[in-house]
PDB file of N, CA and C in Angstrom:
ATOM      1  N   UNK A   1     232.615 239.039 276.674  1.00  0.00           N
ATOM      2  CA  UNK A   1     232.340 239.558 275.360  1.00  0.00           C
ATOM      3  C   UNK A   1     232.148 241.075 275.398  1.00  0.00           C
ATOM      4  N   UNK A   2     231.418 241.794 276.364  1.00  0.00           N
ATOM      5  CA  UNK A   2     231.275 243.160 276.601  1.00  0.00           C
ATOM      6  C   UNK A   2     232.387 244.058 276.676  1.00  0.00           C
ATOM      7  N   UNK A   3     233.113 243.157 277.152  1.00  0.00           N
ATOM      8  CA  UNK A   3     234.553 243.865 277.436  1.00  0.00           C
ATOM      9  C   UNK A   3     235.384 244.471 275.679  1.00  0.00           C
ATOM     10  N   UNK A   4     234.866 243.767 274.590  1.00  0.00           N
ATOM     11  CA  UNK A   4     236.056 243.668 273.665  1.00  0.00           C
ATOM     12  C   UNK A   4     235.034 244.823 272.852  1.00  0.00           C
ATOM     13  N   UNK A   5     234.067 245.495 272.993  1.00  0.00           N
ATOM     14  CA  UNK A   5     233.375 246.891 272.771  1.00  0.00           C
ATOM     15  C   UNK A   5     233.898 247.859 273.552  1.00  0.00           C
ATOM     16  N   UNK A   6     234.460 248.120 274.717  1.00  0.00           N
ATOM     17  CA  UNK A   6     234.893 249.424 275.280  1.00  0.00           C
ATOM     18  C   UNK A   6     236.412 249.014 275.819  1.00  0.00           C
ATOM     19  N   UNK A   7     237.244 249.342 275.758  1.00  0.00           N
ATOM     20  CA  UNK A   7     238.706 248.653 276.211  1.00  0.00           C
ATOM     21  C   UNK A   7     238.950 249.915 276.793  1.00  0.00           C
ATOM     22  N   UNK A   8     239.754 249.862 278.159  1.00  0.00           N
ATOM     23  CA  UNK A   8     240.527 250.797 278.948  1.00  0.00           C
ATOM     24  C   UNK A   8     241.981 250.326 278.640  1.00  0.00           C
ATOM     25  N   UNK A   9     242.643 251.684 278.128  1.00  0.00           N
ATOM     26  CA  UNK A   9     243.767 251.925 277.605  1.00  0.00           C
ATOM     27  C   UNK A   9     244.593 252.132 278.755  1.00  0.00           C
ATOM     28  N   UNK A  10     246.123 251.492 278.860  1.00  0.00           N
ATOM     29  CA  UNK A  10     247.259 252.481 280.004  1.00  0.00           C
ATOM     30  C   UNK A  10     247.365 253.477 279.059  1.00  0.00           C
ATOM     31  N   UNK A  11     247.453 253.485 277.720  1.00  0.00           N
ATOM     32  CA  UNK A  11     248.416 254.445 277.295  1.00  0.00           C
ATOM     33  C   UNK A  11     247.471 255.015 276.625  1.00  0.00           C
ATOM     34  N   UNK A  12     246.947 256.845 276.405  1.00  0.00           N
ATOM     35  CA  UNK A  12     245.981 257.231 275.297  1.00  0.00           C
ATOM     36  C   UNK A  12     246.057 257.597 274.519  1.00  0.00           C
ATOM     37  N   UNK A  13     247.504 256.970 273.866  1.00  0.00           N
ATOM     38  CA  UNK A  13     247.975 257.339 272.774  1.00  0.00           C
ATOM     39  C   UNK A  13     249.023 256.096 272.266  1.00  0.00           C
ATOM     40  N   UNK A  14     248.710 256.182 270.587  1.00  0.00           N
ATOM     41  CA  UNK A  14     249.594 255.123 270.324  1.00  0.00           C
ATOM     42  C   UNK A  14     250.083 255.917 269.159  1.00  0.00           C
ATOM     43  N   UNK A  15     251.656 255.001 268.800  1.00  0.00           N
ATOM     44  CA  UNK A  15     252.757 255.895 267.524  1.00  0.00           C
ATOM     45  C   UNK A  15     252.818 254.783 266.987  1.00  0.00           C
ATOM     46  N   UNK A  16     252.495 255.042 265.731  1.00  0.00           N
ATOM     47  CA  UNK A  16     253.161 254.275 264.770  1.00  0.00           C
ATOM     48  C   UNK A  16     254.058 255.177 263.491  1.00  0.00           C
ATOM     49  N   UNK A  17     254.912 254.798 262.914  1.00  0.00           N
ATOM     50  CA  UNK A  17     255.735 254.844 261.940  1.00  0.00           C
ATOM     51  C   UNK A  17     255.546 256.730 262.274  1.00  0.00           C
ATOM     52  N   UNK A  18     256.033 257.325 263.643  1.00  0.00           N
ATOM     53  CA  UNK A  18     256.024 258.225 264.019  1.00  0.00           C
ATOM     54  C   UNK A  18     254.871 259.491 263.995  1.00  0.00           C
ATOM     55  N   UNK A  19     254.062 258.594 263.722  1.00  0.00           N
ATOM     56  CA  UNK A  19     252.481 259.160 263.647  1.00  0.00           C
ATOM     57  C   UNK A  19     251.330 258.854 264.817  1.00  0.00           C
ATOM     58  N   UNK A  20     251.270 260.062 265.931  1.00  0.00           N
ATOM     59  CA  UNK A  20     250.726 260.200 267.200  1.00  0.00           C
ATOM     60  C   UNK A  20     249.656 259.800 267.183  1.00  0.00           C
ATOM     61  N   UNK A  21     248.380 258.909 267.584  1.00  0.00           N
ATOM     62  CA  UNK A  21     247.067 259.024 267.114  1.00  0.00           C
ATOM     63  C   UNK A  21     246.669 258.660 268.487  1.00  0.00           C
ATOM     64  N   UNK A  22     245.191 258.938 268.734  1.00  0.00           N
ATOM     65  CA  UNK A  22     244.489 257.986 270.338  1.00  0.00           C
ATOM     66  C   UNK A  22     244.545 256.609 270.244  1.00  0.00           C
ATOM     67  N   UNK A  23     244.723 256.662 271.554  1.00  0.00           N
ATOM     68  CA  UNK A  23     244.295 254.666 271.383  1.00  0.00           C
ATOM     69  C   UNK A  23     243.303 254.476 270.665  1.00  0.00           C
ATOM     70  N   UNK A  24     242.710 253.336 270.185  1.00  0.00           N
ATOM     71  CA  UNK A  24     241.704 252.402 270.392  1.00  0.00           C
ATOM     72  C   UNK A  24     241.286 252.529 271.429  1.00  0.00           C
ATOM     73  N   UNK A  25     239.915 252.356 271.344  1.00  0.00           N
ATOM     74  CA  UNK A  25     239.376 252.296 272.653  1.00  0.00           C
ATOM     75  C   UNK A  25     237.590 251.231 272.731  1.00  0.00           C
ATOM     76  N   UNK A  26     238.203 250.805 271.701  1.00  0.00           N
ATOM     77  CA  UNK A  26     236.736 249.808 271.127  1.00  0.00           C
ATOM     78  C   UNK A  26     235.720 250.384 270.832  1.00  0.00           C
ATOM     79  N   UNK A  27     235.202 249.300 270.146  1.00  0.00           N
ATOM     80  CA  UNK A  27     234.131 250.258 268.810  1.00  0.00           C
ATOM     81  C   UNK A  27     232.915 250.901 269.944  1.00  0.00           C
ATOM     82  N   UNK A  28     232.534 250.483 270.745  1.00  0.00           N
ATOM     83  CA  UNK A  28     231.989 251.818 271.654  1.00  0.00           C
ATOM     84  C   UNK A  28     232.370 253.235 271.832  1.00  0.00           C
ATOM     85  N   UNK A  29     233.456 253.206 271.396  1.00  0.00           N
ATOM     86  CA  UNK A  29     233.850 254.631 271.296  1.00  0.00           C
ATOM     87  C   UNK A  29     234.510 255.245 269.832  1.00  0.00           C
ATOM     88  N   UNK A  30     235.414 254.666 269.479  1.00  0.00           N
ATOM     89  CA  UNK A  30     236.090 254.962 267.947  1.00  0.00           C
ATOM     90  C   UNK A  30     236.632 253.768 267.604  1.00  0.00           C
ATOM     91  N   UNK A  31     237.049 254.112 266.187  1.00  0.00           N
ATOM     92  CA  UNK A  31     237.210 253.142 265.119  1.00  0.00           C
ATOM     93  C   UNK A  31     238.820 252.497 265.215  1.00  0.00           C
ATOM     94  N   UNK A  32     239.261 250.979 264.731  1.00  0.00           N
ATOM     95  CA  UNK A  32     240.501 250.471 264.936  1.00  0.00           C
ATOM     96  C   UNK A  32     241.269 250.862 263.948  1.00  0.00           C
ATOM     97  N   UNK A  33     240.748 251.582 262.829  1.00  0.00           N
ATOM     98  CA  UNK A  33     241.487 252.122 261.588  1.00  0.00           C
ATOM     99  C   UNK A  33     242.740 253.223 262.032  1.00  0.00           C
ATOM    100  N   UNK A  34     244.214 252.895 261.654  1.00  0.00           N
ATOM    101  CA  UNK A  34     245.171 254.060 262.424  1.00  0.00           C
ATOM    102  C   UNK A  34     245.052 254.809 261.642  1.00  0.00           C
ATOM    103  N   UNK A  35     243.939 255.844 261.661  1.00  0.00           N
ATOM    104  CA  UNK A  35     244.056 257.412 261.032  1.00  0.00           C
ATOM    105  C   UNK A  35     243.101 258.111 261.438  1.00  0.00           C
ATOM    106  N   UNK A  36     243.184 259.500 261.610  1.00  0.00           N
ATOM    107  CA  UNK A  36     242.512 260.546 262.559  1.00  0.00           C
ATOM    108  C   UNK A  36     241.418 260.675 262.361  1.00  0.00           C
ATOM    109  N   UNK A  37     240.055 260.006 261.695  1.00  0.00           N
ATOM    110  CA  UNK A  37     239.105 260.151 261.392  1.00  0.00           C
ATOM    111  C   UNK A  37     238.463 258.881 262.534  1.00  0.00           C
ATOM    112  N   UNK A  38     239.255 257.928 262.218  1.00  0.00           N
ATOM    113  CA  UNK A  38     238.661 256.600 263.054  1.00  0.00           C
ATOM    114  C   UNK A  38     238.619 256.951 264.384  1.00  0.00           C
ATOM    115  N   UNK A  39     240.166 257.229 264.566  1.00  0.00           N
ATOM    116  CA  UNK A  39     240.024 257.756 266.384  1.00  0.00           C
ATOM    117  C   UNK A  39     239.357 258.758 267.308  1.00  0.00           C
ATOM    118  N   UNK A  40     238.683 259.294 266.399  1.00  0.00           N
ATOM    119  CA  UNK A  40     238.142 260.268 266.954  1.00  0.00           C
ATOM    120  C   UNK A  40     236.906 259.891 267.681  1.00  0.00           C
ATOM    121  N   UNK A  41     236.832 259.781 268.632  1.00  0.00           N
ATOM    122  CA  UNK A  41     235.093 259.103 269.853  1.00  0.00           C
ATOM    123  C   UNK A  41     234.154 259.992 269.146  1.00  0.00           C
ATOM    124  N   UNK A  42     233.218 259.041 269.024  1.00  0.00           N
ATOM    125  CA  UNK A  42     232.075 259.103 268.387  1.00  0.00           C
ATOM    126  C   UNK A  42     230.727 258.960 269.245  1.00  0.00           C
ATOM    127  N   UNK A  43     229.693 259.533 270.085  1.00  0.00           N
ATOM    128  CA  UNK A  43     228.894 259.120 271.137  1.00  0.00           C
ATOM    129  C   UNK A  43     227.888 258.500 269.916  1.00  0.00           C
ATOM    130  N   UNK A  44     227.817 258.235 268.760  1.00  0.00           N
ATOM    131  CA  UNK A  44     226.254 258.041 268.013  1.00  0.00           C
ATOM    132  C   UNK A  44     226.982 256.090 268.069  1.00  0.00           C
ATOM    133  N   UNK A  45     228.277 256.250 268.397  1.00  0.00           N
ATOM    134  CA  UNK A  45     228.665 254.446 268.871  1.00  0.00           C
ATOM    135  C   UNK A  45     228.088 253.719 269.497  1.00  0.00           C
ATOM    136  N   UNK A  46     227.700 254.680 270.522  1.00  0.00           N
ATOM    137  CA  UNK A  46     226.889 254.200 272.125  1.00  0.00           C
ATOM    138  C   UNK A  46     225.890 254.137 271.782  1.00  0.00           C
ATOM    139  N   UNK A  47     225.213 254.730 271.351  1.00  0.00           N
ATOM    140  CA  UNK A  47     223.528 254.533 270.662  1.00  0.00           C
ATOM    141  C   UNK A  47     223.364 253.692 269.991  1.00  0.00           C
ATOM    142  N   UNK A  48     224.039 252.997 268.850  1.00  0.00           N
ATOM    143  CA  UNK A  48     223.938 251.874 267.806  1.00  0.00           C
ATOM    144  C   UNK A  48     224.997 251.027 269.166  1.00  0.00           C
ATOM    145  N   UNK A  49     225.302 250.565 269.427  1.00  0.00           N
ATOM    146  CA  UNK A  49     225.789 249.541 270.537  1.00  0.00           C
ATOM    147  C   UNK A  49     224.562 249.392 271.437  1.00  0.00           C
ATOM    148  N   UNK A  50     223.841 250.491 272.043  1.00  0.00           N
ATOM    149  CA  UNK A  50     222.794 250.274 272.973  1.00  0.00           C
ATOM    150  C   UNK A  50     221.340 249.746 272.283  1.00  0.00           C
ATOM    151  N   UNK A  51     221.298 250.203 270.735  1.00  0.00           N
ATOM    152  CA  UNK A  51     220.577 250.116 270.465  1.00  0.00           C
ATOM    153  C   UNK A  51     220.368 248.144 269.982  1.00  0.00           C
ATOM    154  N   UNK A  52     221.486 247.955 269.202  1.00  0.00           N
ATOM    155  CA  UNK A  52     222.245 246.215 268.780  1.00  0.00           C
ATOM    156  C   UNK A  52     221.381 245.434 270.358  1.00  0.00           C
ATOM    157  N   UNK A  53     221.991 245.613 271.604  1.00  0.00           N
ATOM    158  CA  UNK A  53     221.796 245.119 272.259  1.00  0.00           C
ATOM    159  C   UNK A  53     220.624 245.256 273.063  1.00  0.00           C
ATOM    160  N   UNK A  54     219.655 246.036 272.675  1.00  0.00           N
ATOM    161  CA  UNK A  54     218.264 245.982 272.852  1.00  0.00           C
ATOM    162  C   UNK A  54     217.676 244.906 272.675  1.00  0.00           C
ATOM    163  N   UNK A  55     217.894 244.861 270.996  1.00  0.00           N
ATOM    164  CA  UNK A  55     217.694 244.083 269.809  1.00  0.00           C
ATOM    165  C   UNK A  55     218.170 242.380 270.112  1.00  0.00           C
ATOM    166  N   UNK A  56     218.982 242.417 270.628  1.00  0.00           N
ATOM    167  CA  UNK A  56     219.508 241.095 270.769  1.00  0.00           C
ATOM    168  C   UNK A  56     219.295 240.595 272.019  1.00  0.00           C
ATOM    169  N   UNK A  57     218.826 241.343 273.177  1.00  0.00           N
ATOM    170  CA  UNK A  57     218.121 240.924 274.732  1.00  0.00           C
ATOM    171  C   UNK A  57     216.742 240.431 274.051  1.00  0.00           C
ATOM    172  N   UNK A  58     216.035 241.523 273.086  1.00  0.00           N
ATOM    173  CA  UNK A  58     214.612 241.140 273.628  1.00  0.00           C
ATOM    174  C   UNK A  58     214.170 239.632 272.347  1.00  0.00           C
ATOM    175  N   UNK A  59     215.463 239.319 271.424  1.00  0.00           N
ATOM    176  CA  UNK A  59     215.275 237.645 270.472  1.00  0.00           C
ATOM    177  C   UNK A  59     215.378 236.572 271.287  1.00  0.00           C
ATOM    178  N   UNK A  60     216.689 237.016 272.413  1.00  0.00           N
ATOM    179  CA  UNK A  60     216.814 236.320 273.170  1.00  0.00           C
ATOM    180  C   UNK A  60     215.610 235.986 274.160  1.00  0.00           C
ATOM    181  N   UNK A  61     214.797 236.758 274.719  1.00  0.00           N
ATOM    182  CA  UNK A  61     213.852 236.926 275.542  1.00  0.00           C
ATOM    183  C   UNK A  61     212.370 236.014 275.067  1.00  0.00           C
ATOM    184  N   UNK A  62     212.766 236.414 273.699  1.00  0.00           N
ATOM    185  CA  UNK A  62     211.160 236.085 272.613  1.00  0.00           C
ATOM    186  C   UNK A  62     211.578 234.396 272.533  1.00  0.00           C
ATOM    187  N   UNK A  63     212.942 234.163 272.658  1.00  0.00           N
ATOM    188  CA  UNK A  63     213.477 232.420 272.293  1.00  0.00           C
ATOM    189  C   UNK A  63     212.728 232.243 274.055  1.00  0.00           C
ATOM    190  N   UNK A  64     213.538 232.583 275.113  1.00  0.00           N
ATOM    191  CA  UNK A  64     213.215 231.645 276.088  1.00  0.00           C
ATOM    192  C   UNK A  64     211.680 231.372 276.580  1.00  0.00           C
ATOM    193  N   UNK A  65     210.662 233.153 276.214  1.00  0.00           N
ATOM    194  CA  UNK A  65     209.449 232.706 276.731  1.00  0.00           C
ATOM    195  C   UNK A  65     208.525 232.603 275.371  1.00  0.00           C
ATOM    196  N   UNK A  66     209.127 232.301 274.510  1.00  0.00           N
ATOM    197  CA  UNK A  66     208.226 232.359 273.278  1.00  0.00           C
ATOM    198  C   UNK A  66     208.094 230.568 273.130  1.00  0.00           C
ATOM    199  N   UNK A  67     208.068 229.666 273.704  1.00  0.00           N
ATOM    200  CA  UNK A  67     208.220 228.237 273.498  1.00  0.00           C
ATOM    201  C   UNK A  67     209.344 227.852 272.723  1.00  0.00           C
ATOM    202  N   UNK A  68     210.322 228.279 271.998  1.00  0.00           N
ATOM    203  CA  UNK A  68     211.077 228.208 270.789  1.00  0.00           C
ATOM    204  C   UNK A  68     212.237 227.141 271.856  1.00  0.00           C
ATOM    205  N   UNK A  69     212.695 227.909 273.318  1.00  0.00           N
ATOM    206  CA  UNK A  69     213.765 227.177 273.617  1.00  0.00           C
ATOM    207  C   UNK A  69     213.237 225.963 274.405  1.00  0.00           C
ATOM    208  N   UNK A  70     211.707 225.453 274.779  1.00  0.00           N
ATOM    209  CA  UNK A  70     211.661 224.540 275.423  1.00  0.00           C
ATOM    210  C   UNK A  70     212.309 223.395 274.987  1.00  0.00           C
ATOM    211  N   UNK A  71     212.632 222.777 276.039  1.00  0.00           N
ATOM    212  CA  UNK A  71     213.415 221.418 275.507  1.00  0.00           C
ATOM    213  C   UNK A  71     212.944 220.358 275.486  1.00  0.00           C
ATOM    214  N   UNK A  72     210.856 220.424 275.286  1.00  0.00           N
ATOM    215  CA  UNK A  72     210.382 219.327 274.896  1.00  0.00           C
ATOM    216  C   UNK A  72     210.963 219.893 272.774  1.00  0.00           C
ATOM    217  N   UNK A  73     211.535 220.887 272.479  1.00  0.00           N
ATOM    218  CA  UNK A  73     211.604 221.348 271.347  1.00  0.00           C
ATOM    219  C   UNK A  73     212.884 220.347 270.550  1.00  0.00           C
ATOM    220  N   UNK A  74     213.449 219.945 271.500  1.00  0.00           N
ATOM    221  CA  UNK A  74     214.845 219.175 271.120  1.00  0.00           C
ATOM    222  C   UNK A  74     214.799 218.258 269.668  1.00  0.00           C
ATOM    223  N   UNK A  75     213.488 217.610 269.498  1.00  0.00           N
ATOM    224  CA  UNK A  75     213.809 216.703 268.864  1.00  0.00           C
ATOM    225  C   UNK A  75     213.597 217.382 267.212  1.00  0.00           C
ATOM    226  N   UNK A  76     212.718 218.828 267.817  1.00  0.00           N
ATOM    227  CA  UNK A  76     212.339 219.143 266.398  1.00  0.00           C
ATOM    228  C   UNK A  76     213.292 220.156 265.993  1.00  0.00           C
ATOM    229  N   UNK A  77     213.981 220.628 266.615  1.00  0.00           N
ATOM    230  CA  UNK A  77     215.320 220.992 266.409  1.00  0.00           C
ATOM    231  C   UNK A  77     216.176 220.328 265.290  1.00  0.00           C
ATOM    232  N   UNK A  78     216.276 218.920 266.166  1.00  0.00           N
ATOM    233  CA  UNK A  78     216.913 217.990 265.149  1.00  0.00           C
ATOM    234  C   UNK A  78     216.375 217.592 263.965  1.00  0.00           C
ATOM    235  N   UNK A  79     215.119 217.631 264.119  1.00  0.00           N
ATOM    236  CA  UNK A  79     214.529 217.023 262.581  1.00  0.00           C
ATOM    237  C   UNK A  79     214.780 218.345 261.234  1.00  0.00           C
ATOM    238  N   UNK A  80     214.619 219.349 262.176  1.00  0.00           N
ATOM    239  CA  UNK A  80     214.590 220.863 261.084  1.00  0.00           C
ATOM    240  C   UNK A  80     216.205 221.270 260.378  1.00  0.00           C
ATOM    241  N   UNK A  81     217.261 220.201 261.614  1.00  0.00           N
ATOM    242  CA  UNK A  81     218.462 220.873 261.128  1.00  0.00           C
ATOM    243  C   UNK A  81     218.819 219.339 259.677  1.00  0.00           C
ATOM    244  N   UNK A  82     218.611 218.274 260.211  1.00  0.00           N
ATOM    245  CA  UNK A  82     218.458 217.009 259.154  1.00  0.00           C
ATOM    246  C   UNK A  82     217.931 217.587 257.860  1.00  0.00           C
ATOM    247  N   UNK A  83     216.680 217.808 258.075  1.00  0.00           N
ATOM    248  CA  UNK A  83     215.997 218.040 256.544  1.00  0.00           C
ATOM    249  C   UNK A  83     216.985 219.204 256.265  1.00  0.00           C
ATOM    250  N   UNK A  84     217.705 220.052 256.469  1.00  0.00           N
ATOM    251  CA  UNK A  84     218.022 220.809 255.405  1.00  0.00           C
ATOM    252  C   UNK A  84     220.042 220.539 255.312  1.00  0.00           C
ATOM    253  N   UNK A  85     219.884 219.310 255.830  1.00  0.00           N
ATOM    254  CA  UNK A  85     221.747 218.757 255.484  1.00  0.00           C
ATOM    255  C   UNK A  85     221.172 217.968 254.243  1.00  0.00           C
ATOM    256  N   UNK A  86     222.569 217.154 253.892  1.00  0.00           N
ATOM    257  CA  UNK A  86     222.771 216.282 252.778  1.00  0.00           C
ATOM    258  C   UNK A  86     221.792 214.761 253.324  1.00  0.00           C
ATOM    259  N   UNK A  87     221.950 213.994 254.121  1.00  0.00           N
ATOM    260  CA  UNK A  87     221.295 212.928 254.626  1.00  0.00           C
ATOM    261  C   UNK A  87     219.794 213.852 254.714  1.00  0.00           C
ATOM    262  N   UNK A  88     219.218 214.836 254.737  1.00  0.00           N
ATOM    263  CA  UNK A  88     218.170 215.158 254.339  1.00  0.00           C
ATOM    264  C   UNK A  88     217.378 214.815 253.306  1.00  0.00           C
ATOM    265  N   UNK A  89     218.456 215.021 251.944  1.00  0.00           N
ATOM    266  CA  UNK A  89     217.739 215.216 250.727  1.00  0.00           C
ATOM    267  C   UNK A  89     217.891 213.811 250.100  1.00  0.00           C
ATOM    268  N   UNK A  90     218.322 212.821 250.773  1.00  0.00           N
ATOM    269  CA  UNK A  90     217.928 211.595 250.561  1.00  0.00           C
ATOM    270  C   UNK A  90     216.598 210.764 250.286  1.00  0.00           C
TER     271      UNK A  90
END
């Protein structure tokens, strides 16, 4: 999954309809939009990417030691996802 945020290019440049622009280079660096504003590397990418994945280590972190992922939790899992389906509101 990490991989499809920073992509290494062969080529650092791509043409379309005879219009020169940088690669792509995944949203860690610039935008997939083909026009010269997108391609242009952006470092405030890396900061909101570093920052996302702060954010998403330490939910993850709060699930495994916060009791949330124990798997005496299993059953109430199931009861929480029931009550809010259709065979719930039965």
């Amino acid at each position: 999954m990490a991989g499809q945020f920073a992509k290494p290019r062969s080529d650092p440049f791509e043409i379309k309809d005879g219009v020169k622009l940088p690669s792509y280079r995944g949203d860690n660096v610039n935008g997939d939009a083909f026009d010269e504003k997108s391609r242009v590397p952006d470092p405030q990418r890396l900061i909101r990417a570093y920052l996302q994945s702060v954010g998403t280590l330490n939910l993850l972190r709060a699930f495994a030691t916060g009791g949330y992922a124990a798997m005496q939790r299993v059953s109430q899992w199931n009861l929480d996802f029931v009550k809010h389906s259709e065979q719930g509101d039965m």
